[in-house]
C-alpha atoms as a PDB file:
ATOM      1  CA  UNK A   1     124.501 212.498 139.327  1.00  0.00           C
ATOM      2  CA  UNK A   2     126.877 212.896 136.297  1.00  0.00           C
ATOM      3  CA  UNK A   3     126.689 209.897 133.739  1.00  0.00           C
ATOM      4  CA  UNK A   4     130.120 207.954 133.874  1.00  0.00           C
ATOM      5  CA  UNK A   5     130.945 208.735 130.435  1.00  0.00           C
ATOM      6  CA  UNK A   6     130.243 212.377 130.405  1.00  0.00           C
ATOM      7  CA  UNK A   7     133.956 212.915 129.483  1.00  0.00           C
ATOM      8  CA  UNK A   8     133.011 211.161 125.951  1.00  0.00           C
ATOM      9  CA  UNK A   9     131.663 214.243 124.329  1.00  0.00           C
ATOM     10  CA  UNK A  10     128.231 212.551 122.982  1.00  0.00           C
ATOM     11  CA  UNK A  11     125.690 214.488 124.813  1.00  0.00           C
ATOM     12  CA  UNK A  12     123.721 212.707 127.508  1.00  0.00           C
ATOM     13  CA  UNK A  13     120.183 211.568 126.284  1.00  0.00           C
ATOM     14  CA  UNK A  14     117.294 211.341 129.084  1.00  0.00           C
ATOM     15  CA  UNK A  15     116.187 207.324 128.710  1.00  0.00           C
ATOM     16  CA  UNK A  16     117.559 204.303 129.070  1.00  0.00           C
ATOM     17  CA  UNK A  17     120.711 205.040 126.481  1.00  0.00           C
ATOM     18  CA  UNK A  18     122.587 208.089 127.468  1.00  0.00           C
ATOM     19  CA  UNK A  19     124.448 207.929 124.447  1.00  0.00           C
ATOM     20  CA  UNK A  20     123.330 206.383 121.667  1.00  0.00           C
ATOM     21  CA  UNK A  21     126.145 206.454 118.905  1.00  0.00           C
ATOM     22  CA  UNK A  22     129.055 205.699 121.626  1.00  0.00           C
ATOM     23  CA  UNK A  23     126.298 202.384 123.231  1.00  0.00           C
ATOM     24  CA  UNK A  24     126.158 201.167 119.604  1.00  0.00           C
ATOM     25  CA  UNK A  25     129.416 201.469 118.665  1.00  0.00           C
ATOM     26  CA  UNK A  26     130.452 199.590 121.657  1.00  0.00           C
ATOM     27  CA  UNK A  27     128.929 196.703 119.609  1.00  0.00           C
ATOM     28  CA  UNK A  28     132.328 196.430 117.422  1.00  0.00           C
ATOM     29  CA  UNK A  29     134.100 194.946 120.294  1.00  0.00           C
ATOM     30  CA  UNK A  30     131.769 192.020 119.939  1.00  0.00           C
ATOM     31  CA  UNK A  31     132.098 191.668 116.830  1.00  0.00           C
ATOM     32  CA  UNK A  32     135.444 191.483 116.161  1.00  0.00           C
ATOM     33  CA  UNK A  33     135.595 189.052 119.200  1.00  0.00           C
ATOM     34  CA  UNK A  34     134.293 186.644 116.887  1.00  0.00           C
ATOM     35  CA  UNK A  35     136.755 186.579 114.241  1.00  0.00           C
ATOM     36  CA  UNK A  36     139.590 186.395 116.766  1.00  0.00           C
ATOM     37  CA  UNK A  37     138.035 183.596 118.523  1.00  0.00           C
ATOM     38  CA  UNK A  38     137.802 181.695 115.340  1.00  0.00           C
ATOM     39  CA  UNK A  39     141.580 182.128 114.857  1.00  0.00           C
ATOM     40  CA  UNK A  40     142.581 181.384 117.985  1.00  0.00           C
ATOM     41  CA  UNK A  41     143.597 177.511 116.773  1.00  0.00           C
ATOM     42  CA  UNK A  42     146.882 175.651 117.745  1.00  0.00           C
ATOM     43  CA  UNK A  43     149.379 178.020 119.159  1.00  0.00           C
ATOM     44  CA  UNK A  44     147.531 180.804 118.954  1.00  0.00           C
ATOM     45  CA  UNK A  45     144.732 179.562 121.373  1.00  0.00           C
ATOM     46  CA  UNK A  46     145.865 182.394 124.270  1.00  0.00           C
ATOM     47  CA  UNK A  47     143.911 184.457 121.716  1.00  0.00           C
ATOM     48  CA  UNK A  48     141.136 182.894 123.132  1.00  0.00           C
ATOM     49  CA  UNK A  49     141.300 184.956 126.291  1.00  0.00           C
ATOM     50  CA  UNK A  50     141.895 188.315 124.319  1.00  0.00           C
ATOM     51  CA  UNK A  51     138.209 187.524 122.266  1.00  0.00           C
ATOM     52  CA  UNK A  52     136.430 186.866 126.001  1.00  0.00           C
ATOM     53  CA  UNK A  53     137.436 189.478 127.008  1.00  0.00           C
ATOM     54  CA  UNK A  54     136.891 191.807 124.718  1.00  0.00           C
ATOM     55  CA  UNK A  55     133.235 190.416 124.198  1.00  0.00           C
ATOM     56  CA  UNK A  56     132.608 191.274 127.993  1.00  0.00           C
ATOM     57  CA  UNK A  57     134.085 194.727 127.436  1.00  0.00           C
ATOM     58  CA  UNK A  58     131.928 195.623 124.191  1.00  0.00           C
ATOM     59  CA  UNK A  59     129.201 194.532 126.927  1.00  0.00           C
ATOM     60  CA  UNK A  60     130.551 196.696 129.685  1.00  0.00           C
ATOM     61  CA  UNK A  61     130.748 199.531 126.893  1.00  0.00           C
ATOM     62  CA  UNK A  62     127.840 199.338 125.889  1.00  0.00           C
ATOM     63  CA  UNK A  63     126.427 199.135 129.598  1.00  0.00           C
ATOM     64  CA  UNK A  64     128.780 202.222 130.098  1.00  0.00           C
ATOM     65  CA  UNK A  65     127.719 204.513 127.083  1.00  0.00           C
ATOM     66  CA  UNK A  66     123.593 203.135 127.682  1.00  0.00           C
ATOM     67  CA  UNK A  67     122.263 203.440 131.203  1.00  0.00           C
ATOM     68  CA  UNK A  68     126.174 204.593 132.596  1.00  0.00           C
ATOM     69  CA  UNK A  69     125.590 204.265 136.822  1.00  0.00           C
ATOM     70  CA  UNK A  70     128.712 202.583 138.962  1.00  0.00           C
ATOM     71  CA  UNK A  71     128.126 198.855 138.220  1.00  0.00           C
ATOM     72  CA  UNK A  72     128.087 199.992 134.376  1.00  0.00           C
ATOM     73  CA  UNK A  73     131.339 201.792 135.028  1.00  0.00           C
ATOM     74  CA  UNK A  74     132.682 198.753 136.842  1.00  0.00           C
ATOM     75  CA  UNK A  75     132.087 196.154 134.228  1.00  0.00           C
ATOM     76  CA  UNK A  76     133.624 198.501 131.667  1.00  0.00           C
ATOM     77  CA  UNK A  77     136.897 199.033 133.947  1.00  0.00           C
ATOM     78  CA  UNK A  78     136.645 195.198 134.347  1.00  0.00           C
ATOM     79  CA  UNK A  79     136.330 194.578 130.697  1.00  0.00           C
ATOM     80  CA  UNK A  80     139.405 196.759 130.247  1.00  0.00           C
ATOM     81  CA  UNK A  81     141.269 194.994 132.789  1.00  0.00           C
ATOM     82  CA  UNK A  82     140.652 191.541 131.518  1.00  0.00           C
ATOM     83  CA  UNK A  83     141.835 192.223 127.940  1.00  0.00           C
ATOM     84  CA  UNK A  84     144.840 193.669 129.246  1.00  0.00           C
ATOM     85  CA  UNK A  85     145.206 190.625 131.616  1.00  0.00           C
ATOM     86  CA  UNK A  86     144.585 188.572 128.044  1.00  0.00           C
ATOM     87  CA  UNK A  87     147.141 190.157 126.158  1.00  0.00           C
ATOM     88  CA  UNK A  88     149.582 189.510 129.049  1.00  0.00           C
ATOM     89  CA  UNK A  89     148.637 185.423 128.089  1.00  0.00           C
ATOM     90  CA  UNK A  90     148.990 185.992 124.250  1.00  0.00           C
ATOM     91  CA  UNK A  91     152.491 187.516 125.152  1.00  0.00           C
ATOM     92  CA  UNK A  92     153.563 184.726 127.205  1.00  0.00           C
ATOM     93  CA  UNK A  93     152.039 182.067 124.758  1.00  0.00           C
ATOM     94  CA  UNK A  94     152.426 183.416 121.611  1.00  0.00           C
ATOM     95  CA  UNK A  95     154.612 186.345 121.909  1.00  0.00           C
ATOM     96  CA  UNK A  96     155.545 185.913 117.489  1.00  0.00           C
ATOM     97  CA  UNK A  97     151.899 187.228 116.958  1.00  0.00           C
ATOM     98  CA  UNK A  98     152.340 190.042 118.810  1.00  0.00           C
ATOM     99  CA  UNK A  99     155.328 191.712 116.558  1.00  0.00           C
ATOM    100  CA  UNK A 100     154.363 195.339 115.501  1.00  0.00           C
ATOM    101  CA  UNK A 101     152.729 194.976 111.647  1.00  0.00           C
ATOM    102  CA  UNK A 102     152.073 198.199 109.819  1.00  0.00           C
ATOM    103  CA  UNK A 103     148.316 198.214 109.249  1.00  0.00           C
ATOM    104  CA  UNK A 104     147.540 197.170 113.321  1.00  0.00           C
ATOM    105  CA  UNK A 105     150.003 199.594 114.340  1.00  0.00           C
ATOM    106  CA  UNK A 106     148.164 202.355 111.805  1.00  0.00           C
ATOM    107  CA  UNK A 107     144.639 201.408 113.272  1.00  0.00           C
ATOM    108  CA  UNK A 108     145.909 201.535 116.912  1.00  0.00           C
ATOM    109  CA  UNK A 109     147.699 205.043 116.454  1.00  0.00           C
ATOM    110  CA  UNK A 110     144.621 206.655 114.493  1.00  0.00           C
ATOM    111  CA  UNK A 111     142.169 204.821 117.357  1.00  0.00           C
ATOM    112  CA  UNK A 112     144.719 206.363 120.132  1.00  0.00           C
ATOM    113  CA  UNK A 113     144.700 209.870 118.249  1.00  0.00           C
ATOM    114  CA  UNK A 114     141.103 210.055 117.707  1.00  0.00           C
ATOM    115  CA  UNK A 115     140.699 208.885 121.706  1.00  0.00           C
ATOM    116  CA  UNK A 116     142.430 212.082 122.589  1.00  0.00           C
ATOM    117  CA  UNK A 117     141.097 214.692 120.419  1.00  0.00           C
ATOM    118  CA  UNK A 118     137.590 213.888 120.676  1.00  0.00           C
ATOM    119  CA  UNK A 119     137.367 213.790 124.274  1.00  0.00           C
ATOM    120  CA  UNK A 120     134.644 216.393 125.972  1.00  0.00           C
ATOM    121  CA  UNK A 121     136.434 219.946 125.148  1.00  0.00           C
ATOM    122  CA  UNK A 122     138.578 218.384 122.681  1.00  0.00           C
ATOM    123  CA  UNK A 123     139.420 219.840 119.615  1.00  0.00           C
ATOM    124  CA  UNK A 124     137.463 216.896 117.979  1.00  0.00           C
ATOM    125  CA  UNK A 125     134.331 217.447 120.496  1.00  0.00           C
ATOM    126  CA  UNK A 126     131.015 218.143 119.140  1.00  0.00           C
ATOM    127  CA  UNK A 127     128.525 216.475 121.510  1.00  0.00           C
ATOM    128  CA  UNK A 128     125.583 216.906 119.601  1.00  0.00           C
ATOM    129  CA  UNK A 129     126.731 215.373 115.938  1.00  0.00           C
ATOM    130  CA  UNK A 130     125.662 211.787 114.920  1.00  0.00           C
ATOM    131  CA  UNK A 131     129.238 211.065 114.435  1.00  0.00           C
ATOM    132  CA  UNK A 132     130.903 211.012 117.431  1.00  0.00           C
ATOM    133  CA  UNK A 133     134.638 210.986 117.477  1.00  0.00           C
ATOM    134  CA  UNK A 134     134.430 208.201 120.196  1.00  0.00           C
ATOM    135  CA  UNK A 135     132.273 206.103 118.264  1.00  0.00           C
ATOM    136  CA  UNK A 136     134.756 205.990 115.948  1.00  0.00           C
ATOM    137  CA  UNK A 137     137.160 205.267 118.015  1.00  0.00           C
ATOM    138  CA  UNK A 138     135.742 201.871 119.363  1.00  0.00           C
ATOM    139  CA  UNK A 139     135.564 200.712 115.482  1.00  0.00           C
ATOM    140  CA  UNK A 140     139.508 201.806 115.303  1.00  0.00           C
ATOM    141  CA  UNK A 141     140.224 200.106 118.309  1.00  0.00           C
ATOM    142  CA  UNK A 142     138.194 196.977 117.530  1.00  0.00           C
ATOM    143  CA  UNK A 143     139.615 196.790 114.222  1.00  0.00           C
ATOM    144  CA  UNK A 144     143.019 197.218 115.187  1.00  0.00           C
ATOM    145  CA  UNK A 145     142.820 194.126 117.933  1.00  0.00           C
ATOM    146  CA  UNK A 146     141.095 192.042 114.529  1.00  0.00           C
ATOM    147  CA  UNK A 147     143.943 192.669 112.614  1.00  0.00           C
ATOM    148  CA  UNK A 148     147.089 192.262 115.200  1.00  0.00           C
ATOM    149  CA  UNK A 149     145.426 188.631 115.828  1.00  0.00           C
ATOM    150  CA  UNK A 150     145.112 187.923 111.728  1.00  0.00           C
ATOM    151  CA  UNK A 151     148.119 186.303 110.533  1.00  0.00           C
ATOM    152  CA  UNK A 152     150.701 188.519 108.021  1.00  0.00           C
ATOM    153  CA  UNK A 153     149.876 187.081 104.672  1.00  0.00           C
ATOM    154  CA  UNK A 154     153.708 185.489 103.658  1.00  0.00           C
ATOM    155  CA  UNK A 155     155.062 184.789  99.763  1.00  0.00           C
ATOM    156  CA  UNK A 156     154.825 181.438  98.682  1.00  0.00           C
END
């Protein structure tokens, strides 16, 4: 059997962690859920749901990237699927925060970019660095959700 994330260019390990830069990566999800959770005060509480959930998807990541198999897949796709379900909240509840801001936007192009050109065959691709284009990616991605939930410093 292929390991689910085959199409992530890190070469598949034997053990326990198929791929060990993309499974530890992963871990930047969590951690910027933690940030965003502390933020999430007074109006901005539907931010709340977008930290769950993207907790539970640096899980499923690093389920996905580590021993792969279906049910690793599964939480992943879940973990996707709830932080798009918790943006949908932040837009309805807070749909000010949301507003395009240069340095989010920046982070979520270069994450996007990165996504596509690192892929297995990419142009990016080389499955058997320590630096995985991938891995990067997750700390793009990660960072870019951080910063979208910060609020824009304003002028006094």
């Amino acid at each position: 059997m292929t390991h689910v994330a085959a199409s992530d260019c890190e070469r598949i390990r034997p053990g326990f962690i198929g791929q060990p830069a993309n499974a530890a990566s992963s871990l930047a999800f969590v951690a910027a859920a933690v940030p965003i959770w502390r933020g999430a005060t007074g109006r901005r509480a539907a931010w709340r749901w977008v930290a769950a959930a993207l907790a539970f998807e640096g899980a499923g990541s690093v389920a996905y990237h580590g021993p792969g198999g279906r049910a690793s897949k599964f939480v992943h796709d879940a973990g996707l699927l709830g932080l798009a379900l918790a943006f949908a909240r932040v837009a309805r509840d807070d749909p000010a925060s949301l507003r395009p801001r240069p340095a989010p936007v920046a982070l979520a192009a270069m994450a996007i970019l990165l996504h596509s050109l690192s892929r297995t065959g990419g142009p990016l691709c080389s499955c058997n660095s320590r630096l995985q284009g991938h891995a990067v990616f997750h700390v793009l991605a990660a960072t870019a959700i951080a910063a979208w939930q910060r609020r824009p410093h304003t002028a006094s």
